[in-house]
N, C-alpha and C. Protein backbone atom coordinates (compact mmCIF):
# COMPACT_ATOMS: atom_id res chain seq x y z
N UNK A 1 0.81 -1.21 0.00
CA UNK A 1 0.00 0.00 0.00
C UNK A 1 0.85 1.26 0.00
N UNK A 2 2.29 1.56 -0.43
CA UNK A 2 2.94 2.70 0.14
C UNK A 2 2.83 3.19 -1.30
N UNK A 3 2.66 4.35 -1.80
CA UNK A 3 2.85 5.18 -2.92
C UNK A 3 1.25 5.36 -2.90
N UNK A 4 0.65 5.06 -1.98
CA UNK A 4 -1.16 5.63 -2.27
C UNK A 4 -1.14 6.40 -2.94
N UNK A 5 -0.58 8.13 -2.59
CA UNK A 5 -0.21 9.13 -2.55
C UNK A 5 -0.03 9.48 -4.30
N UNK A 6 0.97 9.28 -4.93
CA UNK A 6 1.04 9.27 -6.14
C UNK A 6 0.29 8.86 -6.98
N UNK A 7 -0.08 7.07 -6.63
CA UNK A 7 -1.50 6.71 -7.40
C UNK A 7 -2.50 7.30 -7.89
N UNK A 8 -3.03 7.93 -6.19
CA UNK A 8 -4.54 8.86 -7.15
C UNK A 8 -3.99 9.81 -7.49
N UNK A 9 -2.68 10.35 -7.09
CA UNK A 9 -2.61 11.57 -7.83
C UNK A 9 -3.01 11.46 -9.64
N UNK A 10 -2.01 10.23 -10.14
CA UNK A 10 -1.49 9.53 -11.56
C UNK A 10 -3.39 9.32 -11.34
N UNK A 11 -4.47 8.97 -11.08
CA UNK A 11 -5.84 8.71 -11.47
C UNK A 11 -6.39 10.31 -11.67
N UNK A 12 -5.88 11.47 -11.01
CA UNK A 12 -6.70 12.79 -11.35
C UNK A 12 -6.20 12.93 -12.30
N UNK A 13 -4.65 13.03 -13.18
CA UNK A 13 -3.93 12.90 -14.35
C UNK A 13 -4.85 12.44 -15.77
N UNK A 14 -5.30 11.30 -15.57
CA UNK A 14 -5.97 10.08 -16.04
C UNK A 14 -7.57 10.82 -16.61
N UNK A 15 -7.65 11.48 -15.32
CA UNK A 15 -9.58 11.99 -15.43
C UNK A 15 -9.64 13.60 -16.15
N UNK A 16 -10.27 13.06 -16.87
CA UNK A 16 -10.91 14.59 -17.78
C UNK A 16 -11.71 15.33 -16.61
N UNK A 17 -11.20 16.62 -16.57
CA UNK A 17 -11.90 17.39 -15.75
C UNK A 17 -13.13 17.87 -16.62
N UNK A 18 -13.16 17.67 -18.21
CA UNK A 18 -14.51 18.40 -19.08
C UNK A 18 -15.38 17.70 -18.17
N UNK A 19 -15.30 16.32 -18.00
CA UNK A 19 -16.89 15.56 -17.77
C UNK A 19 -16.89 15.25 -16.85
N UNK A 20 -16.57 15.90 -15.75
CA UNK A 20 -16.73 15.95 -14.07
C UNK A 20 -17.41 17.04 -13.53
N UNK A 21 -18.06 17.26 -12.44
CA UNK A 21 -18.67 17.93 -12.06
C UNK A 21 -17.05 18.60 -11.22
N UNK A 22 -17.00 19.89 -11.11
CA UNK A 22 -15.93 20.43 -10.12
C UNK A 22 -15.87 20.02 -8.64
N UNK A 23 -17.10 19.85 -8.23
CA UNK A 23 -17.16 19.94 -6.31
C UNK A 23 -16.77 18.40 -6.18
N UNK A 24 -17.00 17.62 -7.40
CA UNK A 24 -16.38 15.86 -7.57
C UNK A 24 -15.28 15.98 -7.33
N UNK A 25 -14.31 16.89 -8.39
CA UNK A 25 -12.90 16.80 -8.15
C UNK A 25 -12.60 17.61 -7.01
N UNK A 26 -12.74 18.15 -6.48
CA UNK A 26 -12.59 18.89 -5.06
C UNK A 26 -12.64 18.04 -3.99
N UNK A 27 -13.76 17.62 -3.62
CA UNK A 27 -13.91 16.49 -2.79
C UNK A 27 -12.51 15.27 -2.63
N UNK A 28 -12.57 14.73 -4.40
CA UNK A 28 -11.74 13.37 -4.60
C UNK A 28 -10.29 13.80 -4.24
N UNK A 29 -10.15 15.23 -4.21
CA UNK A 29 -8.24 15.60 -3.86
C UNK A 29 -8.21 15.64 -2.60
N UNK A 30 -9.52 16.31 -2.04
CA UNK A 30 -9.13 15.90 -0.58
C UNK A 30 -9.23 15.52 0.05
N UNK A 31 -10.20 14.53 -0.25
CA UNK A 31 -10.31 12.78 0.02
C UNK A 31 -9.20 12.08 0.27
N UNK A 32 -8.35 12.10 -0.96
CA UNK A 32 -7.06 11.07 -1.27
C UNK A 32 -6.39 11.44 -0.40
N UNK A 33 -5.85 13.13 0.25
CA UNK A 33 -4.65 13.40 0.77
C UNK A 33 -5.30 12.57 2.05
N UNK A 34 -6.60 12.94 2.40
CA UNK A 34 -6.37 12.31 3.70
C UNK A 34 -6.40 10.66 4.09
N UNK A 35 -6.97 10.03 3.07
CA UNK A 35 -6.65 8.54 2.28
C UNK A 35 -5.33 8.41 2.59
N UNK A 36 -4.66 9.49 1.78
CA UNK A 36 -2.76 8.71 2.15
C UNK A 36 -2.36 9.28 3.24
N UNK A 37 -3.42 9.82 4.00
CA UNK A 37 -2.50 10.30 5.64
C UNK A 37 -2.87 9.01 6.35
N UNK A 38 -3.70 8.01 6.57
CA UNK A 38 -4.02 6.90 7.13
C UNK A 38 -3.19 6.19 6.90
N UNK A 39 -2.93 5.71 5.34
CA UNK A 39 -1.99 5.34 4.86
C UNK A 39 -0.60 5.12 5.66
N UNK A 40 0.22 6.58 5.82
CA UNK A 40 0.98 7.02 6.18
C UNK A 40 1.89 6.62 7.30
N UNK A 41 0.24 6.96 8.24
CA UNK A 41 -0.08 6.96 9.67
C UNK A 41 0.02 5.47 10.27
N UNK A 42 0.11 4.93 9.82
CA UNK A 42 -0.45 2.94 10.07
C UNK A 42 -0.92 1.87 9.83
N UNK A 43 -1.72 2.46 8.70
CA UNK A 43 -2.21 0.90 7.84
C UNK A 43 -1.66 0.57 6.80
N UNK A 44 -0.26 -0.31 6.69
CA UNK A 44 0.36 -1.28 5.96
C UNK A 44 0.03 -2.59 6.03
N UNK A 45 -0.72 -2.89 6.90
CA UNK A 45 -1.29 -4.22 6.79
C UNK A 45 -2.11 -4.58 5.71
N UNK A 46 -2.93 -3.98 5.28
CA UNK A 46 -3.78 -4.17 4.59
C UNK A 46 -3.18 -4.65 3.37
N UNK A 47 -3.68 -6.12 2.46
CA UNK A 47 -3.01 -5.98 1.13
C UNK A 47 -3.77 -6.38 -0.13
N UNK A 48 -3.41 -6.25 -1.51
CA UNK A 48 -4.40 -6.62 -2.10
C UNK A 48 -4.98 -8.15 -2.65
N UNK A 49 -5.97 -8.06 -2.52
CA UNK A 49 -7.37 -9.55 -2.35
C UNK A 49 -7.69 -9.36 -1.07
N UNK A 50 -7.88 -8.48 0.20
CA UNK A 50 -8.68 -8.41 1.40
C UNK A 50 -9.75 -7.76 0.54
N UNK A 51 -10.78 -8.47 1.52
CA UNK A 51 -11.95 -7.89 1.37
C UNK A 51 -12.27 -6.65 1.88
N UNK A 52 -13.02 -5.62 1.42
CA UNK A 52 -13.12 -3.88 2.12
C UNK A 52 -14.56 -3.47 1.92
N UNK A 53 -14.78 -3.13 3.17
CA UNK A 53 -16.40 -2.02 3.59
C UNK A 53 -16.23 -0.76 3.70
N UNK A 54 -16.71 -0.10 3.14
CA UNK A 54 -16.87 1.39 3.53
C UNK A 54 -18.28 1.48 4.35
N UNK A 55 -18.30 2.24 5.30
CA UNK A 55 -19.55 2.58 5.76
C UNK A 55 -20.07 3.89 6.05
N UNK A 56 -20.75 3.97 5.30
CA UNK A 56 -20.91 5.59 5.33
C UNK A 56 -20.40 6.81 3.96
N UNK A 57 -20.51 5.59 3.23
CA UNK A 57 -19.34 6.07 1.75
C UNK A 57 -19.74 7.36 0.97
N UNK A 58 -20.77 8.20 1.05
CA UNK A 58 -20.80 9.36 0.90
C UNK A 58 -21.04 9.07 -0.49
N UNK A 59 -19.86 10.07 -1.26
CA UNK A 59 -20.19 9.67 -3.09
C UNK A 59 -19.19 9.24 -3.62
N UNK A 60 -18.41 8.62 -2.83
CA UNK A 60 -17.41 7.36 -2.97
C UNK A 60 -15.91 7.49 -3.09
N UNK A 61 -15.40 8.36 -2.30
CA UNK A 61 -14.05 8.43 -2.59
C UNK A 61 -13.11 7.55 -1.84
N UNK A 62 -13.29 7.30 -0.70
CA UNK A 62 -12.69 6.04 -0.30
C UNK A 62 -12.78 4.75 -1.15
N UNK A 63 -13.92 4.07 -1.44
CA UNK A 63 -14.05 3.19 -2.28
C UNK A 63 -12.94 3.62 -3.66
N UNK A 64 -13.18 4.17 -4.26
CA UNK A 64 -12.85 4.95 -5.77
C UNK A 64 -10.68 4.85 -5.12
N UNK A 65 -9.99 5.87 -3.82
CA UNK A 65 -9.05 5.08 -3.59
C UNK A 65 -8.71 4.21 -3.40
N UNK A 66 -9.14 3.23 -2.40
CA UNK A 66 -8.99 1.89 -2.43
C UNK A 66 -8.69 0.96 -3.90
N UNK A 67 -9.72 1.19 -4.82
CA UNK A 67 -10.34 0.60 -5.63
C UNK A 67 -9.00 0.99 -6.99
N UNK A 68 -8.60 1.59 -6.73
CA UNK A 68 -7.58 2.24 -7.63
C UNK A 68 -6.17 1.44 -7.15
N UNK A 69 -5.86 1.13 -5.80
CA UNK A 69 -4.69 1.09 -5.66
C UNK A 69 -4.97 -0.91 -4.98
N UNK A 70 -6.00 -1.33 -5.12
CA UNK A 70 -6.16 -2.67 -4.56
C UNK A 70 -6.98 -3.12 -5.73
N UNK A 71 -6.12 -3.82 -6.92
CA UNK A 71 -7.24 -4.05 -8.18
C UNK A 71 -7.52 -5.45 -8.13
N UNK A 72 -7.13 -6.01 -6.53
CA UNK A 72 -7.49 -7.67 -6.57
C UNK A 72 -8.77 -7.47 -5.43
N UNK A 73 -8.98 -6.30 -4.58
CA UNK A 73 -9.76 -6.35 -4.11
C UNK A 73 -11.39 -6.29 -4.12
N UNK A 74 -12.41 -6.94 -3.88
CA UNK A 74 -13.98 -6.57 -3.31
C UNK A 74 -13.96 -5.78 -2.69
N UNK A 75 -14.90 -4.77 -2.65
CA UNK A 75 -15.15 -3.38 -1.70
C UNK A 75 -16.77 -3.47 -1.89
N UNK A 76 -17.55 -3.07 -0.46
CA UNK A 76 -18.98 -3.26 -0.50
C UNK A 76 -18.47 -1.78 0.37
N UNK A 77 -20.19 -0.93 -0.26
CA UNK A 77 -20.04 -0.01 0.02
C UNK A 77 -21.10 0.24 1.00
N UNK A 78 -21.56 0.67 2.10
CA UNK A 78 -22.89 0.78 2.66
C UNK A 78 -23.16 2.39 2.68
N UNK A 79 -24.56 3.08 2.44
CA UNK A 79 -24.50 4.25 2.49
C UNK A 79 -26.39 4.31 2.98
N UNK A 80 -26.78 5.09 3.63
CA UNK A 80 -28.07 5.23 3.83
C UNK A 80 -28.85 6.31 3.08
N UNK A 81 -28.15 6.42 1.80
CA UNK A 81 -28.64 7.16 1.10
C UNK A 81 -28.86 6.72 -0.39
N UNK A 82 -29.23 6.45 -1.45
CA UNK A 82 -28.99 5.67 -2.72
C UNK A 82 -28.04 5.52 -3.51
N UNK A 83 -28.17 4.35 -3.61
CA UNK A 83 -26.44 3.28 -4.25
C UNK A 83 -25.88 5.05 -5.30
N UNK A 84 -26.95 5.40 -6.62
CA UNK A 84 -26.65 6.12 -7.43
C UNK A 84 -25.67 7.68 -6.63
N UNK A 85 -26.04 7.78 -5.58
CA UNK A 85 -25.43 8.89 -5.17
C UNK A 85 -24.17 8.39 -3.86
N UNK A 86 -23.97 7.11 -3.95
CA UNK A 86 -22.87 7.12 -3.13
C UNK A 86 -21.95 6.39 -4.52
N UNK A 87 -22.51 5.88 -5.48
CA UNK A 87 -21.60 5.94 -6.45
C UNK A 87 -20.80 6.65 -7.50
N UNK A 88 -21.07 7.84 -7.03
CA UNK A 88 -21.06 8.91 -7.92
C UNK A 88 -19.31 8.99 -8.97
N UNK A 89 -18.41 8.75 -7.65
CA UNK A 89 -16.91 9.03 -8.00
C UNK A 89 -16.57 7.82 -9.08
N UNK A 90 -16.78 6.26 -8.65
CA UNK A 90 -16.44 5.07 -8.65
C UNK A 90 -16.39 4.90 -10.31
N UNK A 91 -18.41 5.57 -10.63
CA UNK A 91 -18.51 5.35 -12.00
C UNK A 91 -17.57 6.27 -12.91
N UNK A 92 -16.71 6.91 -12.58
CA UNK A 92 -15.76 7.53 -13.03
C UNK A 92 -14.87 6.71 -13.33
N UNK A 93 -14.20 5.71 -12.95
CA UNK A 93 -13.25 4.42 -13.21
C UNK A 93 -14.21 3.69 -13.60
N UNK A 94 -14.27 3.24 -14.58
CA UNK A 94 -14.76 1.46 -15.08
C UNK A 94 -14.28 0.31 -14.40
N UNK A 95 -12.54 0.24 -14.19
CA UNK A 95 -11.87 -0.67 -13.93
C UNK A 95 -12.01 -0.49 -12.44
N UNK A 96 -12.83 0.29 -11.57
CA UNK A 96 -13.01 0.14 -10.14
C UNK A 96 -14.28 -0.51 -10.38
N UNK A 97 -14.88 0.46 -10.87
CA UNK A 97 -16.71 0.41 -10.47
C UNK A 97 -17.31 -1.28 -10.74
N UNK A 98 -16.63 -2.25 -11.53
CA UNK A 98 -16.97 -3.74 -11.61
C UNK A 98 -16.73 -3.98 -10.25
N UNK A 99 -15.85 -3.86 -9.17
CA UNK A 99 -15.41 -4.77 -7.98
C UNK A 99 -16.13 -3.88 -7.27
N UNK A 100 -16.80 -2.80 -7.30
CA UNK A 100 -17.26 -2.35 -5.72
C UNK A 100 -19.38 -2.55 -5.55
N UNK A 101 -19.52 -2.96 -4.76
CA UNK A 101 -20.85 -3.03 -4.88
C UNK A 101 -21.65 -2.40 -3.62
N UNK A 102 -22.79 -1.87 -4.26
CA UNK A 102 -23.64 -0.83 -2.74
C UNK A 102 -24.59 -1.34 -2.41
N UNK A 103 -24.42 -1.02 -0.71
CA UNK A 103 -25.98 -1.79 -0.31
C UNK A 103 -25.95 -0.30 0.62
N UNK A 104 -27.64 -0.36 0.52
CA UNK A 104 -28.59 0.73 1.49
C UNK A 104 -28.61 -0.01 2.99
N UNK A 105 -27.89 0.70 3.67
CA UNK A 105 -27.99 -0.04 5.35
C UNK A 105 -27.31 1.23 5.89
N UNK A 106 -27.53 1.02 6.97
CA UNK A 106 -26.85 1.99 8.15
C UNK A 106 -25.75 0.86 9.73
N UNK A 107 -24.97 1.98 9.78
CA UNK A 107 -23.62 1.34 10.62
C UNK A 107 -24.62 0.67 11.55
N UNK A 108 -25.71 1.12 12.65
CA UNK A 108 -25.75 0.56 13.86
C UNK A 108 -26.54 -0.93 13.81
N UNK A 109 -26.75 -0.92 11.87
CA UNK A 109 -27.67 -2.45 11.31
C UNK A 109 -26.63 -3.56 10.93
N UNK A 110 -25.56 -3.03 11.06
CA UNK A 110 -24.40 -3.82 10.10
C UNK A 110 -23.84 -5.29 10.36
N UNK A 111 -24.47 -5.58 9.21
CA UNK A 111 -24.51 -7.29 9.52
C UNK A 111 -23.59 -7.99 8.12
N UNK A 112 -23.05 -7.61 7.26
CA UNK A 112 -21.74 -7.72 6.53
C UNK A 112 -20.80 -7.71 7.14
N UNK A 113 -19.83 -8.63 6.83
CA UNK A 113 -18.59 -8.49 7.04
C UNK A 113 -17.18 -8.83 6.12
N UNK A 114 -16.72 -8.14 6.63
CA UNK A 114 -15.13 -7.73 5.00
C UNK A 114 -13.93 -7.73 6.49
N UNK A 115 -12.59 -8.32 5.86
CA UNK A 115 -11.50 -7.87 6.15
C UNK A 115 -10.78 -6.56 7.28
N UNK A 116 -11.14 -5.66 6.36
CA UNK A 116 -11.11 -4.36 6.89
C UNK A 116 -12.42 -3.78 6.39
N UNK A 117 -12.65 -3.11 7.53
CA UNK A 117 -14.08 -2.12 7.73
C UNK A 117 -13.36 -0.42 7.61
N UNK A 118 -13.80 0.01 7.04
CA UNK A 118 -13.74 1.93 6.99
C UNK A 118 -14.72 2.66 7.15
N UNK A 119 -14.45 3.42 8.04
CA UNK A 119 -15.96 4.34 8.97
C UNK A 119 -15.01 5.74 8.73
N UNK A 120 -15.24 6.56 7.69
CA UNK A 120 -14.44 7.76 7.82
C UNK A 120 -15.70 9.26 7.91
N UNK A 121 -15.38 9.47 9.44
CA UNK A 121 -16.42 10.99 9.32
C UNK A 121 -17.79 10.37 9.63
N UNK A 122 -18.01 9.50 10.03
CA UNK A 122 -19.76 8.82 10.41
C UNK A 122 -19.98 9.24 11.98
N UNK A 123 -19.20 8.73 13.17
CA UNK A 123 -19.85 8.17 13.80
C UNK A 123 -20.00 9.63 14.75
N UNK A 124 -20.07 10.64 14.43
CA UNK A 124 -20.15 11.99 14.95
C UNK A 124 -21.37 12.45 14.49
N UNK A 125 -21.75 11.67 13.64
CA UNK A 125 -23.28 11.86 13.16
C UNK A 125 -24.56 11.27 13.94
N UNK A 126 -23.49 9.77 14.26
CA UNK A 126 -24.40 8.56 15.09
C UNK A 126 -24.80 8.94 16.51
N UNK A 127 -25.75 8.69 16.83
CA UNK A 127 -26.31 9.03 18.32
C UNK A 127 -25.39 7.91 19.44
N UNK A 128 -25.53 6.79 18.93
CA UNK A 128 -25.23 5.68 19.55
C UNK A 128 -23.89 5.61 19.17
N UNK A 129 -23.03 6.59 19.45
CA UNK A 129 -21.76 5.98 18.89
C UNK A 129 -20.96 4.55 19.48
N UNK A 130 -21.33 4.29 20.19
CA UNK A 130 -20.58 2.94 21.22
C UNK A 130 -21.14 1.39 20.31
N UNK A 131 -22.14 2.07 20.13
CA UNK A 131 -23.14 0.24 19.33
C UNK A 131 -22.55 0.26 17.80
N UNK A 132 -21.98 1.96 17.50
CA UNK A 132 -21.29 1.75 15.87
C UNK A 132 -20.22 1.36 15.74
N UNK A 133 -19.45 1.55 16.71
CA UNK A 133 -18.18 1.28 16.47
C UNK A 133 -17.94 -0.43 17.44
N UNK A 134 -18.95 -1.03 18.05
CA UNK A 134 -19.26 -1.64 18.06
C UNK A 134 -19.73 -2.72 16.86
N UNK A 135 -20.72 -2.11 16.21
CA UNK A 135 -20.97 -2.92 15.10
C UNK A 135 -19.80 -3.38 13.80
N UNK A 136 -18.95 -1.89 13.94
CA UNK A 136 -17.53 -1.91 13.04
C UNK A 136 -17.01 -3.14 13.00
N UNK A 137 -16.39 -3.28 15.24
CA UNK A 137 -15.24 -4.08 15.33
C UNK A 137 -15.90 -5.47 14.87
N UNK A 138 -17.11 -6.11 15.23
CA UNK A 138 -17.82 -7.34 14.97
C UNK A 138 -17.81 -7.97 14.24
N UNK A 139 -17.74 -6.83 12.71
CA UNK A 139 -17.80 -7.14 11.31
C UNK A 139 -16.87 -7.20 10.75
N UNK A 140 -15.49 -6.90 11.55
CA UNK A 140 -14.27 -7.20 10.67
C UNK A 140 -13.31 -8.15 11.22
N UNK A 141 -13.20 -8.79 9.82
CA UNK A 141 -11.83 -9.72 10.21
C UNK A 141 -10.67 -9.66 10.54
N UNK A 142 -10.08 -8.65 10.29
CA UNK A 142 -8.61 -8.02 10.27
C UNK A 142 -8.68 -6.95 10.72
N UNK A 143 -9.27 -5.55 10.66
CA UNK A 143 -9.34 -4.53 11.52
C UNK A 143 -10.41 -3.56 11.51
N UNK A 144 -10.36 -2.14 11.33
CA UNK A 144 -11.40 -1.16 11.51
C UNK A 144 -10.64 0.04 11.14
N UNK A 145 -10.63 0.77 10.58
CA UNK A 145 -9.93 2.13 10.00
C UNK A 145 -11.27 3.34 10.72
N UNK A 146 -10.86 4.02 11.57
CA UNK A 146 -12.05 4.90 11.64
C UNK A 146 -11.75 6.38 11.81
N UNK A 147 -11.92 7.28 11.13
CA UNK A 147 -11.86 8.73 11.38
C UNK A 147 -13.02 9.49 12.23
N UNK A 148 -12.59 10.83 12.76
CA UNK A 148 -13.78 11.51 13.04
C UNK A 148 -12.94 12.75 13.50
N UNK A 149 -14.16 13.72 12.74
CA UNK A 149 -13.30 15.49 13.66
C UNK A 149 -12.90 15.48 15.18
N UNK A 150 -11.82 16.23 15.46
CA UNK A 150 -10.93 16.26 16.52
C UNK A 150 -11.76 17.59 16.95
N UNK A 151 -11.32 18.12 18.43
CA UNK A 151 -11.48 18.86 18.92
C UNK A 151 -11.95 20.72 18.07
N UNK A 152 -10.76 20.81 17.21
CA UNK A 152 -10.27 21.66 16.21
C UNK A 152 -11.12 22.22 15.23
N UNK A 153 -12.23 20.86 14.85
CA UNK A 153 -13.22 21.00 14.03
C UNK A 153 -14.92 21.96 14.35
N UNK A 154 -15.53 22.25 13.64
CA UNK A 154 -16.76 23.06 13.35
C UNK A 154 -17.31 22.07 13.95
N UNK A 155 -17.82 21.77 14.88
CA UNK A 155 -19.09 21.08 15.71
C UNK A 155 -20.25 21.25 14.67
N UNK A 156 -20.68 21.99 14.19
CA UNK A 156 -21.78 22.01 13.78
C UNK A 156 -21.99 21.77 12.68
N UNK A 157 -20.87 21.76 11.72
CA UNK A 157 -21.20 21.46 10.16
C UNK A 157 -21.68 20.08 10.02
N UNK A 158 -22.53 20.49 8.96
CA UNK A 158 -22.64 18.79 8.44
C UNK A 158 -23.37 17.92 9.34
N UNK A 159 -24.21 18.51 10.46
CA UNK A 159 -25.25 17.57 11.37
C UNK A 159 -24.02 16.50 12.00
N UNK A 160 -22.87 17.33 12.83
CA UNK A 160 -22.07 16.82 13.39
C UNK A 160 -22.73 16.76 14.91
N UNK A 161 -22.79 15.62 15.63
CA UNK A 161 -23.72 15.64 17.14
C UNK A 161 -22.33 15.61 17.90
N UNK A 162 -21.32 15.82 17.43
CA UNK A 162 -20.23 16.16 18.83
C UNK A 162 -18.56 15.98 17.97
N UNK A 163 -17.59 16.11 18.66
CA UNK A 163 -16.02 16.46 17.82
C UNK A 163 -15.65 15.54 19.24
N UNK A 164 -14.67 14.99 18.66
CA UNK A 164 -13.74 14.30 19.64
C UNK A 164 -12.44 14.53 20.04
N UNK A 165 -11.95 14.80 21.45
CA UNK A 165 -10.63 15.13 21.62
C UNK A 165 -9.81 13.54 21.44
N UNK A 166 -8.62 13.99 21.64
CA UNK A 166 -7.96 12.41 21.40
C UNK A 166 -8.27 11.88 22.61
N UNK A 167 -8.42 11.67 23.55
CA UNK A 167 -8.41 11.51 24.89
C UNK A 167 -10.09 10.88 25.17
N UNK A 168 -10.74 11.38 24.28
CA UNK A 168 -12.22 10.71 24.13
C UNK A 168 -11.87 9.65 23.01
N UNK A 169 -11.33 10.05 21.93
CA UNK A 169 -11.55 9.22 20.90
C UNK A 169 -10.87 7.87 20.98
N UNK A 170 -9.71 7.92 22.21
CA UNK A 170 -9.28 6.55 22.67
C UNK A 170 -10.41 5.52 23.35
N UNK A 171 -11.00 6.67 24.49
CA UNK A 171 -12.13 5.89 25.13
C UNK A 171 -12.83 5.16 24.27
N UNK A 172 -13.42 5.84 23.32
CA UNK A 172 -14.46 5.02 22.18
C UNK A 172 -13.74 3.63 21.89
N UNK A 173 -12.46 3.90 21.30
CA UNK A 173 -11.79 3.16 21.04
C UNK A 173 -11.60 1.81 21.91
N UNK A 174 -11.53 1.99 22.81
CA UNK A 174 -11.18 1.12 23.80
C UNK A 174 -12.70 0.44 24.49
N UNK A 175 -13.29 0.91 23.99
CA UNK A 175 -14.87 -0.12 24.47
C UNK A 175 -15.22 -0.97 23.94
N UNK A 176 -13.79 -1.44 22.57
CA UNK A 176 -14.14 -2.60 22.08
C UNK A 176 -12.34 -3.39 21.42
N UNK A 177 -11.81 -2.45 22.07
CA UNK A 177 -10.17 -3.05 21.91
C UNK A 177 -9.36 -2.49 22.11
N UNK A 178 -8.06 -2.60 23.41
CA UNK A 178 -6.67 -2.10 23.62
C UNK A 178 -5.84 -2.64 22.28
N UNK A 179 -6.31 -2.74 21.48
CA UNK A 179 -5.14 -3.39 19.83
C UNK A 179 -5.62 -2.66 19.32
N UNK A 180 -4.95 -1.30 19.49
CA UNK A 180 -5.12 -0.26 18.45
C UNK A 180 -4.35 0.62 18.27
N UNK A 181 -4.60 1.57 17.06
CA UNK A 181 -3.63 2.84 16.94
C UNK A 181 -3.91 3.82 16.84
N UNK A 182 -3.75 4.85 17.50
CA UNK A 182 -4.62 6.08 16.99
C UNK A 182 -4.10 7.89 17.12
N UNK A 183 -4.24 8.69 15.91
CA UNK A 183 -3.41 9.80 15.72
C UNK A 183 -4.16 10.53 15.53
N UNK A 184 -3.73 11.94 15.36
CA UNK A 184 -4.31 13.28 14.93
C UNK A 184 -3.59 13.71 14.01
N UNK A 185 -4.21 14.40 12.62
CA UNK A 185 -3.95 15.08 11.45
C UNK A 185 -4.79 16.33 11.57
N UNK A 186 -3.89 17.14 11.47
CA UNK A 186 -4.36 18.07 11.75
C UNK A 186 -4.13 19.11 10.23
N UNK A 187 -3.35 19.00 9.59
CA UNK A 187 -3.41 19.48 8.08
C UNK A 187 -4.48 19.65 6.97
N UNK A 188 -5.04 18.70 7.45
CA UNK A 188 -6.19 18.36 6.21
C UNK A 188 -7.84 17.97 7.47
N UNK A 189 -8.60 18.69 7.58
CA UNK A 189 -9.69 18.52 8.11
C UNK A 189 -9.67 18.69 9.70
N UNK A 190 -8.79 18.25 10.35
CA UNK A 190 -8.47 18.55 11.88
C UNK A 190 -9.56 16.61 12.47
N UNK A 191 -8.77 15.66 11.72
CA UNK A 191 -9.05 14.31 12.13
C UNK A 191 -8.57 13.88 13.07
N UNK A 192 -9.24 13.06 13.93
CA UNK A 192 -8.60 11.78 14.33
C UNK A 192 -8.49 10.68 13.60
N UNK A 193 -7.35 9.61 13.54
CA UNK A 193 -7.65 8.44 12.84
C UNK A 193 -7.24 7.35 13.32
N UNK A 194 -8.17 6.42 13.75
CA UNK A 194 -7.77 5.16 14.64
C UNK A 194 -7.66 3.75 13.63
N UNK A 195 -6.65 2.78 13.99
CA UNK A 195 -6.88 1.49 13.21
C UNK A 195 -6.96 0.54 14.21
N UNK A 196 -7.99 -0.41 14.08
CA UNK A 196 -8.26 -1.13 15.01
C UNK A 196 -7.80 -2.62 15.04
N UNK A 197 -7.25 -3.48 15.60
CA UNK A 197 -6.82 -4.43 14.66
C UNK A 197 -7.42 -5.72 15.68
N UNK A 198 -7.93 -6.83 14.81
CA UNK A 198 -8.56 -7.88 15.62
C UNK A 198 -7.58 -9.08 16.34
C-alpha cells in the first residue's frame, strides 16, 4: 500500500476534468490526501485480495481510492442514502466500479462483514456511537480504519452531534479493543484516525 499518494494523484492525471462535475474533483483531492494520511499513519497491513467495507461512503471516494490502488480487491459499500449517489466518483473508473458493490444499510444495522471495515467521518453523526463502532469491530476480520473530527473541528457542520478530543476518541476506542492505533492530522480537516486491529 505505500505510494497511495502518487497513485490517485497519476488517477486525477488520467480523469478529464470536461466531464466531471468540479465539487467531484474537489472532494476526490481531498479525500485522497487524507486517504494517504491513514496510509501514512499505520495501515500497511492491509493488502491486495482483502476484502473492504466502507460505511458511510458518501459519493465514494474512499471506495474509488482503495479501488484504484487494490485491483485484486472486493469493496462493499454501505451508504443510507442511494447506491446512485454514493456511487457517484467510482462510476468515473470502469476498472473500479466492476469490484465495488452498494448496499442501502446503516452502521448501527451492520450485519456484513469484510476484512477491513472503513468508517471515515460517520460516527459523529451517530447518536449511539458505542453500538457503531461496536458494530464496526464485529464485522471485521482483520481490523477497523475509523476517522472523526478532533477537537479543532466546526461542531456544527454537516449535522455533526459532537467532535472528539484524542483523549475521548481513545475511550471510544477502547470499548471494544486495547489493539489499536490512533493519531491526529491536523493538516487536512483537523481528524482523528484510529486502526483497530482484531
Amino acid at each position: 500500500m505505500n505510494g497511495i499518494y502518487d497513485t490517485s494523484r497519476f488517477a486525477f492525471r488520467l480523469w478529464d476534468r470536461k466531464h466531471m462535475e468540479p465539487y467531484h474533483y474537489m472532494i476526490l483531492g481531498a479525500w485522497a490526501n487524507r486517504f494517504d494520511t491513514t496510509i501514512r499513519l499505520g495501515l500497511k497491513e492491509i493488502t491486495d485480495g482483502d476484502s473492504i467495507m466502507d460505511v458511510g461512503c458518501a459519493i465514494g471516494v474512499i471506495p474509488l481510492c482503495l479501488g484504484i490502488n487494490l485491483p485484486k480487491s472486493k469493496i462493499t459499500c454501505l451508504e443510507v442514502s442511494a447506491a446512485s449517489t454514493a456511487s457517484l466518483l467510482v462510476n468515473y473508473f470502469p476498472t473500479v466500479s466492476g469490484r465495488v458493490t452498494f448496499v442501502k444499510s446503516n452502521v448501527c444495522e451492520l450485519a456484513l462483514k469484510a476484512d477491513w471495515v472503513f468508517c471515515t467521518e460517520v460516527l459523529e453523526h451517530i447518536e449511539d456511537d458505542k453500538l457503531a463502532i461496536k458494530k464496526l469491530y464485529e464485522n471485521a476480520n482483520k481490523g477497523v480504519v475509523i476517522t472523526t473530527p478532533n477537537e479543532l473541528s466546526n461542531q456544527k457542520v454537516n449535522g455533526h452531534l459532537r467532535t472528539y478530543t484524542m483523549e475521548a476518541f481513545k475511550a471510544l476506542l477502547e470499548t471494544v479493543t486495547i489493539n489499536y492505533k490512533a493519531f491526529t492530522e491536523e493538516n487536512l480537516f483537523h481528524c482523528n484516525i484510529g486502526v483497530l486491529y482484531k
